[in-house]
C-alpha atoms as a PDB file:
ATOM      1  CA  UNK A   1      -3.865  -3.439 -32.992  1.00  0.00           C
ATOM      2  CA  UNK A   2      -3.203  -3.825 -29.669  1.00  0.00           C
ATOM      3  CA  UNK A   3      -4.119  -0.724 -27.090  1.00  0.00           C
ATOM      4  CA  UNK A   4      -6.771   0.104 -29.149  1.00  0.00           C
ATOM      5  CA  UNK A   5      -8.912   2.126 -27.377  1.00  0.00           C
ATOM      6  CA  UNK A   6      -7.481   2.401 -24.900  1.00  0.00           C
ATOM      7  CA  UNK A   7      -6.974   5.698 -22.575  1.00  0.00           C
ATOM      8  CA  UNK A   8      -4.045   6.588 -21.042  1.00  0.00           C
ATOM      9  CA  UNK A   9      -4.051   9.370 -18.468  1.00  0.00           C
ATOM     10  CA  UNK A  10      -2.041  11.320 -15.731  1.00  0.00           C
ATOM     11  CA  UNK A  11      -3.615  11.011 -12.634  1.00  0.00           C
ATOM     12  CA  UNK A  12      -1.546  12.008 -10.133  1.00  0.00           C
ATOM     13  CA  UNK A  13       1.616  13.212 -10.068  1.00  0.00           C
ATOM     14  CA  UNK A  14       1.507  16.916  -7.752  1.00  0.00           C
ATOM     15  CA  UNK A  15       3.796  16.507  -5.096  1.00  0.00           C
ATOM     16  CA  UNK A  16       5.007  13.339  -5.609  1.00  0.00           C
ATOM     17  CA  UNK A  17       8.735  11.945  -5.156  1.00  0.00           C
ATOM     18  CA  UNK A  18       8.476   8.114  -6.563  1.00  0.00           C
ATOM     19  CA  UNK A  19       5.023   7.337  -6.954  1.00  0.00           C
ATOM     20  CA  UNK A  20       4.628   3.001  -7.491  1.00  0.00           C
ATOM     21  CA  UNK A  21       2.938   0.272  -6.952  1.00  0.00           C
ATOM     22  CA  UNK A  22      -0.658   1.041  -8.231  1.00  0.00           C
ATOM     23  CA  UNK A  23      -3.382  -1.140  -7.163  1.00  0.00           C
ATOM     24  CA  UNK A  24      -7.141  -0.858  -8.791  1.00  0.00           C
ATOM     25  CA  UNK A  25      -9.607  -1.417  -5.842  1.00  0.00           C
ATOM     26  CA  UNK A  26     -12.611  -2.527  -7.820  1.00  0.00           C
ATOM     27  CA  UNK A  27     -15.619  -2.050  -5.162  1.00  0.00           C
ATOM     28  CA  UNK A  28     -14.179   1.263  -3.857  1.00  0.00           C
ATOM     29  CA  UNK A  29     -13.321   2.256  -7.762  1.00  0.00           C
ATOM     30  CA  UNK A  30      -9.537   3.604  -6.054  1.00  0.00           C
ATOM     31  CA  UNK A  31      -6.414   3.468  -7.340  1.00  0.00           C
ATOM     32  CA  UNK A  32      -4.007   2.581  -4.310  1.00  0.00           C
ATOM     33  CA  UNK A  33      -0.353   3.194  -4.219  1.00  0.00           C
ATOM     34  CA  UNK A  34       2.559   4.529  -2.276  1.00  0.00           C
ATOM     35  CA  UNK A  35       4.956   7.555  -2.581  1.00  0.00           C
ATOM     36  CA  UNK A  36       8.471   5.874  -1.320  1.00  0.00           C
ATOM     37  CA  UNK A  37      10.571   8.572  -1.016  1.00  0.00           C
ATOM     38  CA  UNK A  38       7.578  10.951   1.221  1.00  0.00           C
ATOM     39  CA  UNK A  39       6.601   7.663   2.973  1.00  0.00           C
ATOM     40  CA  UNK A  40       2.939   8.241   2.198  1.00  0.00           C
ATOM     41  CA  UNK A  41       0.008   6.222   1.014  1.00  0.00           C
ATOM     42  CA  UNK A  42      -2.356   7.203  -1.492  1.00  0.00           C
ATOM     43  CA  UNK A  43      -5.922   6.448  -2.335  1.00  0.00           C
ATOM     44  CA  UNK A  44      -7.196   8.295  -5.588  1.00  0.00           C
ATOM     45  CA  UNK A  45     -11.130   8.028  -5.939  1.00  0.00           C
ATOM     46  CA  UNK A  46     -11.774   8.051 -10.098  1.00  0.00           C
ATOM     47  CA  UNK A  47     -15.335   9.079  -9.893  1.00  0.00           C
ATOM     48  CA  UNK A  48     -14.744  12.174  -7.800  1.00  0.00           C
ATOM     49  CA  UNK A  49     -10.912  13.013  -8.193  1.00  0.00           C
ATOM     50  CA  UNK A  50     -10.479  12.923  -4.116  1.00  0.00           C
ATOM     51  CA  UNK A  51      -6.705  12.032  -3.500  1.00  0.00           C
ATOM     52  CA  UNK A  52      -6.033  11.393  -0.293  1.00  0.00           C
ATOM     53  CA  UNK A  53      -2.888  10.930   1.496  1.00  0.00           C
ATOM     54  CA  UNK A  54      -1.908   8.983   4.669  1.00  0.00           C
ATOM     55  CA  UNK A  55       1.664   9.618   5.869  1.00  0.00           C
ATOM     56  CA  UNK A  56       3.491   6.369   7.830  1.00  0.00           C
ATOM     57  CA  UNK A  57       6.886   6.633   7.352  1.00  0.00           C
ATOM     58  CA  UNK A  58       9.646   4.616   4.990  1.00  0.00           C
ATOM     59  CA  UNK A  59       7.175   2.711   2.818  1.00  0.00           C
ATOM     60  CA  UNK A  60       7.240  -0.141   0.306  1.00  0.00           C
ATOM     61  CA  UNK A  61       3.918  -1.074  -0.623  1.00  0.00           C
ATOM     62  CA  UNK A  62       0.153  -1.632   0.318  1.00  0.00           C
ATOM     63  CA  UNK A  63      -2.213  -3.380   0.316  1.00  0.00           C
ATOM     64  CA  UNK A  64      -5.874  -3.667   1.214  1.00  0.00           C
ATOM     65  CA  UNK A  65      -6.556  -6.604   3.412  1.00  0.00           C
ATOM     66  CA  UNK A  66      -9.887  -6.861   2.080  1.00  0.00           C
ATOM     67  CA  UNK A  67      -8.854  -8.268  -1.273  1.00  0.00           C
ATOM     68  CA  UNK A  68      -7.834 -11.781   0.349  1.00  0.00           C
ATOM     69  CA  UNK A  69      -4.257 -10.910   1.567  1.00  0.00           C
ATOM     70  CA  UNK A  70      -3.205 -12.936   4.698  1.00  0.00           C
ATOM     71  CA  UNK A  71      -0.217 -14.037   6.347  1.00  0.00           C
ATOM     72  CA  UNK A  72      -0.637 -17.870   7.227  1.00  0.00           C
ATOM     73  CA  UNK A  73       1.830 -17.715   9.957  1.00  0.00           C
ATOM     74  CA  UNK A  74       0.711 -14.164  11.539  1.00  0.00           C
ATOM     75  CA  UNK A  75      -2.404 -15.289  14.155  1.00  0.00           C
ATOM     76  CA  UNK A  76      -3.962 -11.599  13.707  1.00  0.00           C
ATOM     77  CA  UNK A  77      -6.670 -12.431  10.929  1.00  0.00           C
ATOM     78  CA  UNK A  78      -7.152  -9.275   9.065  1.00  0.00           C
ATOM     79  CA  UNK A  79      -8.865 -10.981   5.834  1.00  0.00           C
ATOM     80  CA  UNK A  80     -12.016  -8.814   4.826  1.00  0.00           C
ATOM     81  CA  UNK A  81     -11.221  -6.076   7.111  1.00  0.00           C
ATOM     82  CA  UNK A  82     -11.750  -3.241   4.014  1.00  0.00           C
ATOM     83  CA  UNK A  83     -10.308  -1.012   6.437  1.00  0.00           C
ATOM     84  CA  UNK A  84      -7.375  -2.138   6.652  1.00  0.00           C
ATOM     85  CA  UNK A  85      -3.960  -1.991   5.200  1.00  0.00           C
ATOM     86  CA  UNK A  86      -0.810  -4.629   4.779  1.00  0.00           C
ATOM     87  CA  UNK A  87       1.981  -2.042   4.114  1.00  0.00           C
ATOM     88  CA  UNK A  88       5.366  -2.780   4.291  1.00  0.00           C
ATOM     89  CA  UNK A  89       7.333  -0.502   6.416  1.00  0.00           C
ATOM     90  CA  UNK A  90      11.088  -0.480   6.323  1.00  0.00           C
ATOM     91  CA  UNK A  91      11.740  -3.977   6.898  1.00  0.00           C
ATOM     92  CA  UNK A  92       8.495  -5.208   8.841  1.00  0.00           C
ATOM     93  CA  UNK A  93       4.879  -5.854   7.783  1.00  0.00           C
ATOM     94  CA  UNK A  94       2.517  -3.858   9.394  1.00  0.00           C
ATOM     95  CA  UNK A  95      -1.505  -3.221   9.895  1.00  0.00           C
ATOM     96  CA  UNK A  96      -2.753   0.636   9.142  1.00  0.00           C
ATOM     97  CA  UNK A  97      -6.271   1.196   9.558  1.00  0.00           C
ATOM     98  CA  UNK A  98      -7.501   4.384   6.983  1.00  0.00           C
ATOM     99  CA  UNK A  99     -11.015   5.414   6.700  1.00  0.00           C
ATOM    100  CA  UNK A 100     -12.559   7.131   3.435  1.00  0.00           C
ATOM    101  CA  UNK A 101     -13.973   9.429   6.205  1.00  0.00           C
ATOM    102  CA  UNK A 102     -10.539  10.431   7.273  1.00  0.00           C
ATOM    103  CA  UNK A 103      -9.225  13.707   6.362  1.00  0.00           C
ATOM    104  CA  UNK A 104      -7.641  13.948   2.588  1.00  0.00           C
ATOM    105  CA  UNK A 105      -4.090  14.511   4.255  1.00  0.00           C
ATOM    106  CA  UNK A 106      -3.175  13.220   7.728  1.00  0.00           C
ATOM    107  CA  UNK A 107      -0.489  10.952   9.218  1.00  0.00           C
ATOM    108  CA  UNK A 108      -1.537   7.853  11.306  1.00  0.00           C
ATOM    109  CA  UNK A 109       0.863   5.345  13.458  1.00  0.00           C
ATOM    110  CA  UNK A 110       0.375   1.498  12.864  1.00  0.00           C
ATOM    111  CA  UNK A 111      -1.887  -0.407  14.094  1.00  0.00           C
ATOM    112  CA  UNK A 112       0.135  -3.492  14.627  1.00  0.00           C
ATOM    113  CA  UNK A 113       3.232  -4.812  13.558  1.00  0.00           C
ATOM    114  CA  UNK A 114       2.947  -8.483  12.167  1.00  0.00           C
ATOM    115  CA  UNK A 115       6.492  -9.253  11.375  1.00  0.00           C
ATOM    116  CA  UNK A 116      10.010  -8.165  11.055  1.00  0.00           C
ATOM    117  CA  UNK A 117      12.602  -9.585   8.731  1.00  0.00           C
ATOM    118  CA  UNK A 118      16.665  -9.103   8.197  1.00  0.00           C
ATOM    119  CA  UNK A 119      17.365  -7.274  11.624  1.00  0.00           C
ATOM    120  CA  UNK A 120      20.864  -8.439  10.469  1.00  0.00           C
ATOM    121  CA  UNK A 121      20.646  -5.221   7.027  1.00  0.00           C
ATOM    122  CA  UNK A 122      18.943  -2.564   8.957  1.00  0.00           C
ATOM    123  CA  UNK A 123      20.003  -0.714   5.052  1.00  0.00           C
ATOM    124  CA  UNK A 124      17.012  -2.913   3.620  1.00  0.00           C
ATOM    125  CA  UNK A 125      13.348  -2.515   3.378  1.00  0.00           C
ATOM    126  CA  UNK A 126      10.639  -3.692   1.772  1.00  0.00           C
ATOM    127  CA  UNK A 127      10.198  -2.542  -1.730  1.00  0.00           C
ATOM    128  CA  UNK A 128       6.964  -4.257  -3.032  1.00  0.00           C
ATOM    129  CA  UNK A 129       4.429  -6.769  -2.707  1.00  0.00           C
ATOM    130  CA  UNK A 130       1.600  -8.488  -4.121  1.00  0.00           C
ATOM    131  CA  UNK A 131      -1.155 -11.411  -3.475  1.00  0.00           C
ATOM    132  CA  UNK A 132      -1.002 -14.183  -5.418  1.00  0.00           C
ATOM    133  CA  UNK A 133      -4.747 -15.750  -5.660  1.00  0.00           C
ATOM    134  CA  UNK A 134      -4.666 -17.552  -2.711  1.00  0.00           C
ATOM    135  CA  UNK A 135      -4.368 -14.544  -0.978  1.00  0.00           C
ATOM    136  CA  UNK A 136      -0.357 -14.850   0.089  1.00  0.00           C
ATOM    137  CA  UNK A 137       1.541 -11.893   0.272  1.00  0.00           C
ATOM    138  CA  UNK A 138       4.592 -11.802  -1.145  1.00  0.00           C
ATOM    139  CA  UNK A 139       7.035  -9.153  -1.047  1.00  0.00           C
ATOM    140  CA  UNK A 140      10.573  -8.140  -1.730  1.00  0.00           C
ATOM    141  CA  UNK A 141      13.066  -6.082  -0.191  1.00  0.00           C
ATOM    142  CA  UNK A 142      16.313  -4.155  -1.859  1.00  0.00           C
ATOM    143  CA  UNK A 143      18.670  -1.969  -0.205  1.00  0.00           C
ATOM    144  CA  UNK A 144      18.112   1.963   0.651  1.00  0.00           C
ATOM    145  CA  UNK A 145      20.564   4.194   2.088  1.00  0.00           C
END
């Protein structure tokens, strides 16, 4: 039977709005995802059950640049930087840099923004997005009012 075996537990959910987009960071053994509605990004290490949060603003996803995810067109290289974060903010792409040895709650301004899109819908942002294995990122946006 399918699932067998299989655990399924709660691992956050304490002060969260819309938690989504969950991403498994294998070398850091993290789970990585993003709180929409607080605008926050959060890193939950398994083996010790430290959550910590990194407030932005209007967030859609992220993802760790050291897991391959480039933008072809963008010249800042951020490949390998494990560091740093692709996060889609409103409707641009931006760089956040977030340390384990940063406090468990904090807020941080971007480092850089790589690029905008739809200045024409300022109602749209990004919502989520994903590398495909040759390390493109790909993301969506919907409307939010």
């Amino acid at each position: 039977m399918a699932g067998e075996g299989v655990h399924v537990q709660q691992v956050a959910s304490k002060g969260l709005i819309i938690g989504e987009g969950p991403h498994w960071v294998m070398d850091r053994r993290c789970l990585l995802f993003v709180d929409i509605m607080r605008g926050e990004m959060h890193r939950l290490f398994t083996d010790t059950r430290r959550h910590q949060k990194l407030h932005v603003g209007r967030m859609g996803f992220i993802r760790i640049c050291a897991a391959g995810c480039e933008m072809q067109q963008i010249e800042y290289h951020f490949k390998n930087h494990p560091d740093l974060y692709a996060v889609g903010l409103g409707r641009s792409v931006a760089l956040v840099e977030w340390l384990e040895t940063d406090p468990d709650a904090h807020t941080r301004k971007v480092k850089v923004t790589l690029h905008t899109v739809e200045s024409d819908t300022p109602t749209n942002r990004f919502n989520d997005g994903k590398c495909d294995p040759r390390g493109r990122l790909w993301a969506g946006v919907c409307v939010f009012t």
